[in-house]
N, C-alpha and C. Protein backbone atom coordinates (compact mmCIF):
# COMPACT_ATOMS: atom_id res chain seq x y z
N UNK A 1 64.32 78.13 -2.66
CA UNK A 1 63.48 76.96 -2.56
C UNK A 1 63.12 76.76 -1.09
N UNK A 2 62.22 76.72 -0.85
CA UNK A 2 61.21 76.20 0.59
C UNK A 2 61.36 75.23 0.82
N UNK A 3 60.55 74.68 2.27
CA UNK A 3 60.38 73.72 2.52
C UNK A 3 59.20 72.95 1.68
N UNK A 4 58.50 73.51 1.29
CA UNK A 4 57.11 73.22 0.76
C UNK A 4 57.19 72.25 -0.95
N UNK A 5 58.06 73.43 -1.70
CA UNK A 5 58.70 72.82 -3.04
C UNK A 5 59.46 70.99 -2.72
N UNK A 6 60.85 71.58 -1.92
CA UNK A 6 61.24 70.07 -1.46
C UNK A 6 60.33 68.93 -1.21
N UNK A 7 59.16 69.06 -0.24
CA UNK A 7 58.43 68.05 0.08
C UNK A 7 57.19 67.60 -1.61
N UNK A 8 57.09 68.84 -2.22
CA UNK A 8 56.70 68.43 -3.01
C UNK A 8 57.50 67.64 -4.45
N UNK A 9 58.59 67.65 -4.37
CA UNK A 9 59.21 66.87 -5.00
C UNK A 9 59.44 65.64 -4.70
N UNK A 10 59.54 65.94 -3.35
CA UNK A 10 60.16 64.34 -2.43
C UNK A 10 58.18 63.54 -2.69
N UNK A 11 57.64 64.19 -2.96
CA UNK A 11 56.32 63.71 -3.04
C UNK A 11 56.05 62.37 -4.12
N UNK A 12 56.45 63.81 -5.61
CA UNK A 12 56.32 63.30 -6.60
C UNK A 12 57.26 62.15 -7.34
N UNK A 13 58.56 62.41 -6.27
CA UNK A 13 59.50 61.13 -7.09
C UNK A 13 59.04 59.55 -5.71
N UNK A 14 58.20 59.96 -4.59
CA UNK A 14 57.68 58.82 -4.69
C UNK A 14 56.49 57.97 -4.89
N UNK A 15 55.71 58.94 -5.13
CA UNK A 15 54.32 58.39 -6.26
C UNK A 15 55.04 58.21 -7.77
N UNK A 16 56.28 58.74 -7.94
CA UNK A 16 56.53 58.13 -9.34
C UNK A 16 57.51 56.50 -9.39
N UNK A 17 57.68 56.26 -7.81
CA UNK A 17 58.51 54.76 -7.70
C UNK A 17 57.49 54.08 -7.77
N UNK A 18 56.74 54.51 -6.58
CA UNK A 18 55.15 53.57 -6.56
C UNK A 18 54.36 53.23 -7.59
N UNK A 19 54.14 53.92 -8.28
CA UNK A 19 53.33 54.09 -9.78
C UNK A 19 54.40 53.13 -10.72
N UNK A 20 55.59 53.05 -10.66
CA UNK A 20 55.91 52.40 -11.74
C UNK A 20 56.65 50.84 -11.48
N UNK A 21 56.75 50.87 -9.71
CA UNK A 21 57.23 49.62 -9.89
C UNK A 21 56.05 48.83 -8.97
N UNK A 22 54.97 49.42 -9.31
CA UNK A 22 53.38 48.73 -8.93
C UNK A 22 52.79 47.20 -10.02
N UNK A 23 53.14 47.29 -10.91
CA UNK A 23 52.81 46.09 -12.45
C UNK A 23 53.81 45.31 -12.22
N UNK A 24 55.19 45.48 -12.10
CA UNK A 24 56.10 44.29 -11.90
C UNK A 24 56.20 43.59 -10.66
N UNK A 25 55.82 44.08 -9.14
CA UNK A 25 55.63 43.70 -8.35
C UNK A 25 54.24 42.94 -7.81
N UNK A 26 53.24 43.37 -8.52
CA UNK A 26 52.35 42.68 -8.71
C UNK A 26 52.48 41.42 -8.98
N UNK A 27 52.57 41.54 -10.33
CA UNK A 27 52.61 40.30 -11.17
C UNK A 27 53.50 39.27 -10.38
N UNK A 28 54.64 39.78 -10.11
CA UNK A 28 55.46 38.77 -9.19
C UNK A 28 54.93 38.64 -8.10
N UNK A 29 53.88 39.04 -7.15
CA UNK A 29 53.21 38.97 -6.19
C UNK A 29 51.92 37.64 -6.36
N UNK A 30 51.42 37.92 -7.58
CA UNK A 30 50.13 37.46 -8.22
C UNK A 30 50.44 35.10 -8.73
N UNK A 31 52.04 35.68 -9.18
CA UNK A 31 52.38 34.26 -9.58
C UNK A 31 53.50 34.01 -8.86
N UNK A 32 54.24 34.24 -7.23
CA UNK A 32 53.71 33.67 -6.66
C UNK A 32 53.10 33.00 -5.39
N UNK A 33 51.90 33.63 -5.26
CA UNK A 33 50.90 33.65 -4.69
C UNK A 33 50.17 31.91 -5.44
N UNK A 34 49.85 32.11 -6.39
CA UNK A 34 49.47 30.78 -7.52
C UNK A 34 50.09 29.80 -7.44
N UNK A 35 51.46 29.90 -7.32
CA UNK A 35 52.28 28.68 -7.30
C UNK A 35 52.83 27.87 -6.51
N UNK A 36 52.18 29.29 -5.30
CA UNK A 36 52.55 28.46 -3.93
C UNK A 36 51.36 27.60 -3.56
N UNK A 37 50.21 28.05 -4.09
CA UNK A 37 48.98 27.32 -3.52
C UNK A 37 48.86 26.30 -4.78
N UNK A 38 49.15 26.56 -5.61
CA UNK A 38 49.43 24.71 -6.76
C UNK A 38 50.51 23.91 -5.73
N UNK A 39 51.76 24.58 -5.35
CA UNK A 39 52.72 23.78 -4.02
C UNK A 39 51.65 22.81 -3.49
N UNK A 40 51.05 23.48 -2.68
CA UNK A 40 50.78 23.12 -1.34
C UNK A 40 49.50 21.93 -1.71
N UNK A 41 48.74 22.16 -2.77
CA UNK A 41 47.80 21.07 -2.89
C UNK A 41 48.56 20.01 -3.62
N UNK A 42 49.46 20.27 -4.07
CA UNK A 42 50.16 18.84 -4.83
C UNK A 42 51.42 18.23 -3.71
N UNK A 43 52.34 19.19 -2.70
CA UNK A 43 52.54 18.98 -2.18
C UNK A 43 54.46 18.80 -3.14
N UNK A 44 54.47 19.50 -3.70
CA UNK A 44 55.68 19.21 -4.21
C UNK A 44 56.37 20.65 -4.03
N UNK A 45 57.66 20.70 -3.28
CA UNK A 45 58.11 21.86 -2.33
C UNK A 45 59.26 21.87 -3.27
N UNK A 46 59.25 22.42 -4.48
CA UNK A 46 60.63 22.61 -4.97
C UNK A 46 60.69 24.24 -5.49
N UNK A 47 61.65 24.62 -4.80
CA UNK A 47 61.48 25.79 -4.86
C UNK A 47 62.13 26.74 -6.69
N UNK A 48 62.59 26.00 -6.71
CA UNK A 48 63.07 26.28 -8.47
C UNK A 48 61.42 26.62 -9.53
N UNK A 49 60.47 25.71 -9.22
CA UNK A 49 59.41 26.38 -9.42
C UNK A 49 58.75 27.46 -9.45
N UNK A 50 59.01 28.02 -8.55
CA UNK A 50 58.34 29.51 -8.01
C UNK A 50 59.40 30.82 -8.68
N UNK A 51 60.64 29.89 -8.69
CA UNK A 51 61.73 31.14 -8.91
C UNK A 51 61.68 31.39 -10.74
N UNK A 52 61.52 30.45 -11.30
CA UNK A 52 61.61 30.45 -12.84
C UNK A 52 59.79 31.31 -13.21
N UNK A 53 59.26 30.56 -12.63
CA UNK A 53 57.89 31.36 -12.96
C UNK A 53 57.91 32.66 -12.59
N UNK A 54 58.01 33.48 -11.45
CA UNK A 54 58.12 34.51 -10.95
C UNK A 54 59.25 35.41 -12.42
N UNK A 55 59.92 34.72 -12.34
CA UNK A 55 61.33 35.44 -13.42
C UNK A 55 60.64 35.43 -14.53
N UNK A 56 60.37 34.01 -14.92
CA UNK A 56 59.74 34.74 -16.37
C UNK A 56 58.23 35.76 -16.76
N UNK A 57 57.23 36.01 -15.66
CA UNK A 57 56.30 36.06 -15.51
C UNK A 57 56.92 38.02 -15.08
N UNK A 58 57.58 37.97 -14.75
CA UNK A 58 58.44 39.40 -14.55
C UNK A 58 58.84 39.65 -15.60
N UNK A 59 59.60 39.12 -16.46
CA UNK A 59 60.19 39.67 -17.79
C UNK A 59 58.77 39.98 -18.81
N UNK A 60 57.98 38.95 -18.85
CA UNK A 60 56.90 39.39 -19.45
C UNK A 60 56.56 40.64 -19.25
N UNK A 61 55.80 40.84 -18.13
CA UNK A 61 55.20 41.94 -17.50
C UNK A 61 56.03 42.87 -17.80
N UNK A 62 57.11 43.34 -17.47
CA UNK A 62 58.36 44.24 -18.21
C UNK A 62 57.87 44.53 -19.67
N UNK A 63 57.97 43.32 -20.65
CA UNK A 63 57.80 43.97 -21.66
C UNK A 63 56.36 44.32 -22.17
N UNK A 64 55.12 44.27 -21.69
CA UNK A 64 54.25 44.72 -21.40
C UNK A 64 54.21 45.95 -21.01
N UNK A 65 54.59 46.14 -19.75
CA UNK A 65 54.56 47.65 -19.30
C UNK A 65 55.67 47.88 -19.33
N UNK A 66 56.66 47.85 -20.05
CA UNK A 66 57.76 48.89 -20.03
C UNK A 66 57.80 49.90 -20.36
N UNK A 67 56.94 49.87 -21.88
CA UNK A 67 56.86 51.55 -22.75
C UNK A 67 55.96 52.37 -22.04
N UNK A 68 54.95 51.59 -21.05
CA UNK A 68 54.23 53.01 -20.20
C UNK A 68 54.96 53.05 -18.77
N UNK A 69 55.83 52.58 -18.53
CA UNK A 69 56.85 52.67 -17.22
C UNK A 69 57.76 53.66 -17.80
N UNK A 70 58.54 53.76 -19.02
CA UNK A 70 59.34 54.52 -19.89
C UNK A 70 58.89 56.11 -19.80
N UNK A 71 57.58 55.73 -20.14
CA UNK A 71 56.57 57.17 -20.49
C UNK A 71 56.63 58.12 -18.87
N UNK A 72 56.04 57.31 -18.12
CA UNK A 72 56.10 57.74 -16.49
C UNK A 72 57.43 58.60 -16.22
N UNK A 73 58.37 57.53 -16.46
CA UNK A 73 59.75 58.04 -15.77
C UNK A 73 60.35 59.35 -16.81
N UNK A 74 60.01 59.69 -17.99
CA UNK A 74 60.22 60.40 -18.96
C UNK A 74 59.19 61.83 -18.16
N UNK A 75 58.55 61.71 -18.08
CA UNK A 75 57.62 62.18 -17.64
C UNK A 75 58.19 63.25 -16.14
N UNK A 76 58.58 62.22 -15.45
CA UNK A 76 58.91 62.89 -14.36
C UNK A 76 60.12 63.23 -14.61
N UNK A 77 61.18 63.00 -15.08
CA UNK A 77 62.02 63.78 -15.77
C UNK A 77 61.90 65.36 -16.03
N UNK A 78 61.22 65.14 -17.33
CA UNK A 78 60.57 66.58 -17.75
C UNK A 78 60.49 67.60 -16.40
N UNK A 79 59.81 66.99 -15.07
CA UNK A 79 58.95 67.58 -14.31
C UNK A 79 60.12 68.48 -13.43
N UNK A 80 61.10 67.45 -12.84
CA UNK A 80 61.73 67.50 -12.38
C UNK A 80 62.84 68.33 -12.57
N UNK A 81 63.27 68.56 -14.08
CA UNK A 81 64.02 69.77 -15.08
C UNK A 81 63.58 70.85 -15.02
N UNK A 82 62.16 70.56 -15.05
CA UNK A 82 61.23 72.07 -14.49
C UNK A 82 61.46 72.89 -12.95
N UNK A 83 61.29 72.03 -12.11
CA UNK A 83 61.90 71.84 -10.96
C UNK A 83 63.22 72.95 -10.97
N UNK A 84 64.57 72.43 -11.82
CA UNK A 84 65.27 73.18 -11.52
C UNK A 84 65.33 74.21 -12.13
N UNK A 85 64.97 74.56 -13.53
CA UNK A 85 64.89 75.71 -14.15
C UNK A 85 64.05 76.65 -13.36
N UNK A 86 63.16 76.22 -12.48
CA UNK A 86 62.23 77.56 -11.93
C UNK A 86 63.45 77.57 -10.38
N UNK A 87 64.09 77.27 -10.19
CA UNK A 87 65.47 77.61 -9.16
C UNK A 87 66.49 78.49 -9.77
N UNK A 88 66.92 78.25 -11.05
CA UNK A 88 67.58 78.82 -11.53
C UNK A 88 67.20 80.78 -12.02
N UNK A 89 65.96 80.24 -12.00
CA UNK A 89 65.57 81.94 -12.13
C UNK A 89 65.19 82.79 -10.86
């Protein structure tokens, strides 16, 4: 194995973090982003707000994209098995 293979692995397992923890970080990015700016015009600073929304607004999104987050990481699995079987020969 090369240098070239390595970097291309080290490649693909991190376009495969990025790629899959891109929808849950979002979403928790997205709400809250929302809830801080509902905060700030109402003016009510309680932070238990942001934390329950964010949480549940994450679990959602989870079960939304989980089965194609599942698929991804299955995916690179496979790839990665490949990976070593072409070492092994």
């Amino acid at each position: 194995m090369n240098s070239g293979e390595v970097a291309t692995i080290i490649q693909d397992a991190v376009m495969t973090i990025l790629t899959v923890s891109l929808p849950l970080l979002g979403v928790g990015l997205v709400v809250g982003l929302i809830i801080s700016v509902l905060q700030a015009t109402t003016q009510i600073n309680e932070q238990t707000i942001v934390f329950v929304a964010k949480i549940l607004s994450v679990f959602s999104a989870l079960i939304l994209f989980g089965p194609w987050m599942l698929t991804r990481l299955q995916e690179f699995t496979l790839r990665v098995y490949g990976y070593i079987l072409t070492l092994l020969r």
